[in-house]
PDB file of N, CA and C in Angstrom:
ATOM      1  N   UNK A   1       1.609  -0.157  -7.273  1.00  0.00           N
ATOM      2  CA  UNK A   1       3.028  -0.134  -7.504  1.00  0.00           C
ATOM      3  C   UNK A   1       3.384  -0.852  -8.803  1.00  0.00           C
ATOM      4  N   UNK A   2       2.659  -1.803  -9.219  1.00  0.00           N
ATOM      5  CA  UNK A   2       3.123  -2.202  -9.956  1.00  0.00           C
ATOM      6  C   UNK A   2       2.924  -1.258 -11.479  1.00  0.00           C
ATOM      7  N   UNK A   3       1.575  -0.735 -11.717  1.00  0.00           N
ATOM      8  CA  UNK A   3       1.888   0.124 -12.735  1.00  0.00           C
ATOM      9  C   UNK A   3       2.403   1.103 -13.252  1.00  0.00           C
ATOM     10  N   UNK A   4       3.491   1.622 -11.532  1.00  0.00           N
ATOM     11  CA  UNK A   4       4.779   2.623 -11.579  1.00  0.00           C
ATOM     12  C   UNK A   4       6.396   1.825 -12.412  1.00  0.00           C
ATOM     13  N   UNK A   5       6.236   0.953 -11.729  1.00  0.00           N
ATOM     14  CA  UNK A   5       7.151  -0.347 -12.216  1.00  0.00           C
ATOM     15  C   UNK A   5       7.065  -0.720 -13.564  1.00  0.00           C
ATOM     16  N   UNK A   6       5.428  -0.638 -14.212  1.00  0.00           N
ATOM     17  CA  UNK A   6       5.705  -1.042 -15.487  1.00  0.00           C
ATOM     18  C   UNK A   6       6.171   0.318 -16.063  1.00  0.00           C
ATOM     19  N   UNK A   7       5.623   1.535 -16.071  1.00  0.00           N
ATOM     20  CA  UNK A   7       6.106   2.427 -16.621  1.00  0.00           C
ATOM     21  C   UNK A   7       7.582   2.998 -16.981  1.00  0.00           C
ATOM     22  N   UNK A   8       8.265   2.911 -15.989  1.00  0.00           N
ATOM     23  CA  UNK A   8       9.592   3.070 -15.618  1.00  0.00           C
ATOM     24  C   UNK A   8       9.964   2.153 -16.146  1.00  0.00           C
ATOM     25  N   UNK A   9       9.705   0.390 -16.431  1.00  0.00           N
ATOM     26  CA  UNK A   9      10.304   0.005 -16.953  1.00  0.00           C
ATOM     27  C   UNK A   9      10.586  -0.165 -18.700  1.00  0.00           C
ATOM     28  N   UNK A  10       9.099   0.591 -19.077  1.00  0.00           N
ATOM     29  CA  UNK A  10       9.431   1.126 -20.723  1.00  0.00           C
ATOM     30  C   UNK A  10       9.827   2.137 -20.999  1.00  0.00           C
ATOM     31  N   UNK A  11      10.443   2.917 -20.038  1.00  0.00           N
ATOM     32  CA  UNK A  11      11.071   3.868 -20.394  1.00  0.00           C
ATOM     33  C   UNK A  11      10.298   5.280 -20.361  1.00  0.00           C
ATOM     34  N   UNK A  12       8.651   5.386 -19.595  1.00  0.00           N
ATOM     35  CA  UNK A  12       8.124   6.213 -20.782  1.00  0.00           C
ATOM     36  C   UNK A  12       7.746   7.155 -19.025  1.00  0.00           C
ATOM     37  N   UNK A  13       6.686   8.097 -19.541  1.00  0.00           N
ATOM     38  CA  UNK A  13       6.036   8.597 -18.088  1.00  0.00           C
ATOM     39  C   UNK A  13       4.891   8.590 -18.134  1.00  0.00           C
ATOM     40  N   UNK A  14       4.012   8.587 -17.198  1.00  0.00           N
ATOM     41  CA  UNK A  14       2.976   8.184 -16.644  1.00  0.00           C
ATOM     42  C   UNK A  14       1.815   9.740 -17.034  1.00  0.00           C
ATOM     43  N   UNK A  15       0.732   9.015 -18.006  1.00  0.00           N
ATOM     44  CA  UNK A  15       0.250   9.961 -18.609  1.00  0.00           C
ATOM     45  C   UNK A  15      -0.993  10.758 -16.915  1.00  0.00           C
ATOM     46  N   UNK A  16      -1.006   9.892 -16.483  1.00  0.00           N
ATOM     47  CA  UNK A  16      -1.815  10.318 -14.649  1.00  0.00           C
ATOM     48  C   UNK A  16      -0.353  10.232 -13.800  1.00  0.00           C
ATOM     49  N   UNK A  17      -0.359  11.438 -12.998  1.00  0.00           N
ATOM     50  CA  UNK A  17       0.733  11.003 -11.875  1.00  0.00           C
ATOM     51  C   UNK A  17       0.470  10.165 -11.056  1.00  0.00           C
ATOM     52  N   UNK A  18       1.525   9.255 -10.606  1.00  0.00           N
ATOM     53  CA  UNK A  18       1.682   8.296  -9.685  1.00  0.00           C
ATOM     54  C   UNK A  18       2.550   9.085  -8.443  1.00  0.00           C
ATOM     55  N   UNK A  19       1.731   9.286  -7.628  1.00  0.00           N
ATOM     56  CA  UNK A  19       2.598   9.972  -5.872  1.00  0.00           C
ATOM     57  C   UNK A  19       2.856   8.835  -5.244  1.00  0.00           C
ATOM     58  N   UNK A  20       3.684   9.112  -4.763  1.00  0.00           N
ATOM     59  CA  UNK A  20       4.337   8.168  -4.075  1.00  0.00           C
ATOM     60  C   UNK A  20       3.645   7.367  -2.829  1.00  0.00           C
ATOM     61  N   UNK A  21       4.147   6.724  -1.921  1.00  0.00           N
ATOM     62  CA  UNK A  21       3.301   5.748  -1.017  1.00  0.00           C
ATOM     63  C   UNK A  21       2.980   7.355   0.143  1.00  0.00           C
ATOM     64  N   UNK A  22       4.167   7.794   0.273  1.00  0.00           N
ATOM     65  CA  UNK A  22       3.998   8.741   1.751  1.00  0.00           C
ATOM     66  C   UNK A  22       3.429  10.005   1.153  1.00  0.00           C
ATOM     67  N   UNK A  23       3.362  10.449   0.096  1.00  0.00           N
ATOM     68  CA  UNK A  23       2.307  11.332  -0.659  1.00  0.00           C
ATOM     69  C   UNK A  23       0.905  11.148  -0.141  1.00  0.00           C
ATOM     70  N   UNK A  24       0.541   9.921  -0.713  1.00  0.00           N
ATOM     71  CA  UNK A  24      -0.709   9.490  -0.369  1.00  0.00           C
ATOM     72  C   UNK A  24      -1.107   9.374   0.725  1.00  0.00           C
ATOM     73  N   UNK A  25      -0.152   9.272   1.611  1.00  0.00           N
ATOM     74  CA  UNK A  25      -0.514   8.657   2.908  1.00  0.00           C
ATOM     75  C   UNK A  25      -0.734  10.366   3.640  1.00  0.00           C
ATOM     76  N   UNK A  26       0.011  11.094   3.153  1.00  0.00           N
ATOM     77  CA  UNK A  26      -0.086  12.271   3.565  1.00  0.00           C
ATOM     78  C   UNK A  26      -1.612  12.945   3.046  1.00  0.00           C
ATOM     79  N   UNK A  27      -1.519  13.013   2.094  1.00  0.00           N
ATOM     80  CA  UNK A  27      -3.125  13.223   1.141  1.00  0.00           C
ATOM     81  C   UNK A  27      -4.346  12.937   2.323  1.00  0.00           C
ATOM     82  N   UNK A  28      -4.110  11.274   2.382  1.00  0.00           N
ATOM     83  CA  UNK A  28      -5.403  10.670   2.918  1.00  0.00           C
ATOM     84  C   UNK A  28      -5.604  11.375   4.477  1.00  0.00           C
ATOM     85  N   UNK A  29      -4.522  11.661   4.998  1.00  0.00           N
ATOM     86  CA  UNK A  29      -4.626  12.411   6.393  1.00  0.00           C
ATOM     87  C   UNK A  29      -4.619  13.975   6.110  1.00  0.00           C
ATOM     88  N   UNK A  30      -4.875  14.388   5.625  1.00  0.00           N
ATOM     89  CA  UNK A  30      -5.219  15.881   4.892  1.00  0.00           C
ATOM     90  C   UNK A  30      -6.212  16.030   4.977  1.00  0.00           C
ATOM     91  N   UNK A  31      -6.927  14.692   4.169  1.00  0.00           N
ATOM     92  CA  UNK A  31      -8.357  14.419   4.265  1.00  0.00           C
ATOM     93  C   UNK A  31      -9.021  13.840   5.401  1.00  0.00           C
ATOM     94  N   UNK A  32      -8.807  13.674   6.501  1.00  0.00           N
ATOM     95  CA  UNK A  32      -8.888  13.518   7.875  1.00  0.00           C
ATOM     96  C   UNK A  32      -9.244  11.645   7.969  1.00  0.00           C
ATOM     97  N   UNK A  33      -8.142  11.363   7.496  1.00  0.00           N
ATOM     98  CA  UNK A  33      -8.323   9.793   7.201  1.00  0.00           C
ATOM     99  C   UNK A  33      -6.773   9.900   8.582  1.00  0.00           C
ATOM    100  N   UNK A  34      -7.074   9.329   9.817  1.00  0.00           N
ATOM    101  CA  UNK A  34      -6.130   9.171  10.648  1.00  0.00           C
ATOM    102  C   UNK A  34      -5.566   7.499  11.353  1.00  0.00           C
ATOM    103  N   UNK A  35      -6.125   7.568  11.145  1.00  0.00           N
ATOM    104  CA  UNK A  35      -5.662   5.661  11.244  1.00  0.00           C
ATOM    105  C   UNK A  35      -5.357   4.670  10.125  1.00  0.00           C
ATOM    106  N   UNK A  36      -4.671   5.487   9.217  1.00  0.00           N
ATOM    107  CA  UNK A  36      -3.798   4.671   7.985  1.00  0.00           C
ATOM    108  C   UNK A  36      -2.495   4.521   8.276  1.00  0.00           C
ATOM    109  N   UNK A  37      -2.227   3.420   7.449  1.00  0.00           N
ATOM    110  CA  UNK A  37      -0.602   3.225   7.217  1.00  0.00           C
ATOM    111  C   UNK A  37      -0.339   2.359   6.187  1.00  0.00           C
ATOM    112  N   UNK A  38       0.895   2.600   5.982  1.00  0.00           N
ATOM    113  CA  UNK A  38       1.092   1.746   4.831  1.00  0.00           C
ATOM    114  C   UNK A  38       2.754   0.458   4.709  1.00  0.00           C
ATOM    115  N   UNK A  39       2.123  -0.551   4.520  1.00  0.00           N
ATOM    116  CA  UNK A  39       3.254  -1.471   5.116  1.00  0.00           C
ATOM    117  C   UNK A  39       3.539  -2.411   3.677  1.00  0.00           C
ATOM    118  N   UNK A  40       4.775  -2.659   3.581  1.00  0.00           N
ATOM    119  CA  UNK A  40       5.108  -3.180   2.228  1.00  0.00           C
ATOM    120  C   UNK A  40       5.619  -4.580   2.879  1.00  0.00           C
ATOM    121  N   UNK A  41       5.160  -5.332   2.085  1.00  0.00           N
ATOM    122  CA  UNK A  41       5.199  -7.126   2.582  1.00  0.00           C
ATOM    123  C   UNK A  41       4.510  -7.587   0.997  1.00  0.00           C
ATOM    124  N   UNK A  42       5.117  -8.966   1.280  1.00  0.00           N
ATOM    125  CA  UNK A  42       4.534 -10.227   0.453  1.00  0.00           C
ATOM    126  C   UNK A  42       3.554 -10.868   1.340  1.00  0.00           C
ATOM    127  N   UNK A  43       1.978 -10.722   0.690  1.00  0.00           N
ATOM    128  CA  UNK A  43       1.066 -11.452   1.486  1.00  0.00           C
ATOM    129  C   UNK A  43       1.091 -12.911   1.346  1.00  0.00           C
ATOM    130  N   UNK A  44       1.982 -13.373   0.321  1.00  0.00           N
ATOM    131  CA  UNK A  44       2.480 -15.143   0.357  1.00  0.00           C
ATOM    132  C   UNK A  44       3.175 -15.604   1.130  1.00  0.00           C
ATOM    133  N   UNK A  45       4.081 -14.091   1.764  1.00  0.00           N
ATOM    134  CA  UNK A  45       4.922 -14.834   2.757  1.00  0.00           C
ATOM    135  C   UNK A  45       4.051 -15.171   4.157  1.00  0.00           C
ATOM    136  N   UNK A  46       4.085 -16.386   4.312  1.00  0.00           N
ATOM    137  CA  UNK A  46       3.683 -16.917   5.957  1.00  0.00           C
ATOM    138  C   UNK A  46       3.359 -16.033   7.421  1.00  0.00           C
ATOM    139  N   UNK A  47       5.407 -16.016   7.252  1.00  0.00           N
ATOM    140  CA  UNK A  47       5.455 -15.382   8.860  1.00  0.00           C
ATOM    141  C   UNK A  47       5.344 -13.688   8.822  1.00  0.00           C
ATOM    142  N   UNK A  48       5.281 -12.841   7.708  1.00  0.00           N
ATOM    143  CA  UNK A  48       4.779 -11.603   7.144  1.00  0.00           C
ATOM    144  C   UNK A  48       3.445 -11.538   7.582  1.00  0.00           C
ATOM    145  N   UNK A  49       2.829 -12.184   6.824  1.00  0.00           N
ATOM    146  CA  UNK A  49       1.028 -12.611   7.423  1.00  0.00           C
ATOM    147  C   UNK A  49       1.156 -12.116   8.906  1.00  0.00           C
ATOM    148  N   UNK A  50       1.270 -13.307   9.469  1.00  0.00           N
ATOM    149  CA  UNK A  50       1.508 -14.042  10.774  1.00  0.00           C
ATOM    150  C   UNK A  50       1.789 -12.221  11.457  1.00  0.00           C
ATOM    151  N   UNK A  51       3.110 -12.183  11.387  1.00  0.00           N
ATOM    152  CA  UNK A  51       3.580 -10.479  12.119  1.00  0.00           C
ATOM    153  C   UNK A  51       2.222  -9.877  11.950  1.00  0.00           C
ATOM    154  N   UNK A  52       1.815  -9.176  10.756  1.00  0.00           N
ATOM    155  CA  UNK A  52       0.409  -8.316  10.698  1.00  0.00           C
ATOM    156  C   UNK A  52      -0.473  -8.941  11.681  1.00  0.00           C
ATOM    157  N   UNK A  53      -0.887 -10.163  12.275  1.00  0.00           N
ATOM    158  CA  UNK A  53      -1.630  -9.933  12.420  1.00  0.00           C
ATOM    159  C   UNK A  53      -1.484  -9.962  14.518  1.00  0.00           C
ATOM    160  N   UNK A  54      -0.370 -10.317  14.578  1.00  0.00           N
ATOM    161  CA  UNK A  54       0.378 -10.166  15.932  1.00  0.00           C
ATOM    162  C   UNK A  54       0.142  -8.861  16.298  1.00  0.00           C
ATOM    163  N   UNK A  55       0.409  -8.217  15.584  1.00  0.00           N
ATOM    164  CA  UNK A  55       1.056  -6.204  15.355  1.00  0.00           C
ATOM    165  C   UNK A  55      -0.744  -5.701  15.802  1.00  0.00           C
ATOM    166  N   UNK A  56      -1.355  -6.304  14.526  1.00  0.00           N
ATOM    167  CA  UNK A  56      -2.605  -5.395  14.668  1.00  0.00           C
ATOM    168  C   UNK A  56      -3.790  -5.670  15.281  1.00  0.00           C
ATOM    169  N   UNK A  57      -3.606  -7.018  16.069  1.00  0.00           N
ATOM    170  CA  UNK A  57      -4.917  -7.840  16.198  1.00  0.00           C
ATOM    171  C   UNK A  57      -6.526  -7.069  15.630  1.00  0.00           C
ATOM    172  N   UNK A  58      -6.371  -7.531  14.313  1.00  0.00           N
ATOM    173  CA  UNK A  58      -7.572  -7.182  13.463  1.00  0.00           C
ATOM    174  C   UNK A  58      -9.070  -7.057  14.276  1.00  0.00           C
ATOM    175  N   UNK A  59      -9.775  -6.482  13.830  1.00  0.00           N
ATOM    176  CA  UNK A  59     -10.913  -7.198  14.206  1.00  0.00           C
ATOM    177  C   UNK A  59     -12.119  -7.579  13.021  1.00  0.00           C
ATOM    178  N   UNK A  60     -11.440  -6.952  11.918  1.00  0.00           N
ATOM    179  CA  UNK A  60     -12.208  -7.189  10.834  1.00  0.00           C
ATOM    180  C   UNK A  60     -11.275  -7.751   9.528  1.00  0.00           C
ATOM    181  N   UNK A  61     -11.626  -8.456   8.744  1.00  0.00           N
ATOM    182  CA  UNK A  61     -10.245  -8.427   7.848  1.00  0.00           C
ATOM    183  C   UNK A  61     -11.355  -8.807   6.157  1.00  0.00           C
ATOM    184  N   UNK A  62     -11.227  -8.113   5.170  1.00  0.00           N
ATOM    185  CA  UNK A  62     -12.067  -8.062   3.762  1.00  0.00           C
ATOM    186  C   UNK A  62     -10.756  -8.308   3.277  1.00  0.00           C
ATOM    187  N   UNK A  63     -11.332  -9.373   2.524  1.00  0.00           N
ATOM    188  CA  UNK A  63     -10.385 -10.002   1.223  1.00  0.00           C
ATOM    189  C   UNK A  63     -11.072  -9.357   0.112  1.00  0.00           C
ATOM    190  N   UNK A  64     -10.777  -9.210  -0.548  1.00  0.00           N
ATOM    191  CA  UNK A  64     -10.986  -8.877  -1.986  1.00  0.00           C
ATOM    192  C   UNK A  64     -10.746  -9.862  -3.053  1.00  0.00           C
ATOM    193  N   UNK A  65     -11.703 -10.598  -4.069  1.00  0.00           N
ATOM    194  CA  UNK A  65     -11.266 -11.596  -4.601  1.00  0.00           C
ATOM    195  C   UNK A  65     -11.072 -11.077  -6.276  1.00  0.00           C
TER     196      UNK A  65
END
């Protein structure tokens, strides 16, 4: 998202298309990807965290550093 954001914000267009979140999400289940979703949060916020992990009780969780 954010390199939709920068684009738009110079004014210009995006020499690769950028689809949208439910594009993709549609795409990836096209492609028989069925247990996605897509949830927009601040992972700094605390009780955001906290909800995810109420909601989904993980059983695996990869950080990416």
């Amino acid at each position: 998202m954010g390199r939709r954001r920068w684009v738009q914000e110079v004014g210009e267009t995006s020499a690769i298309p950028i689809n949208t979140m439910e594009e993709r999400i549609q795409a990836a289940k096209e492609y028989g990807f069925s247990n996605i979703n897509f949830i927009k949060g601040d992972l700094t916020d605390r009780d955001f965290v906290n909800q995810l992990f109420e909601m989904y009780k993980f059983d695996i969780l990869h950080v990416w550093t």
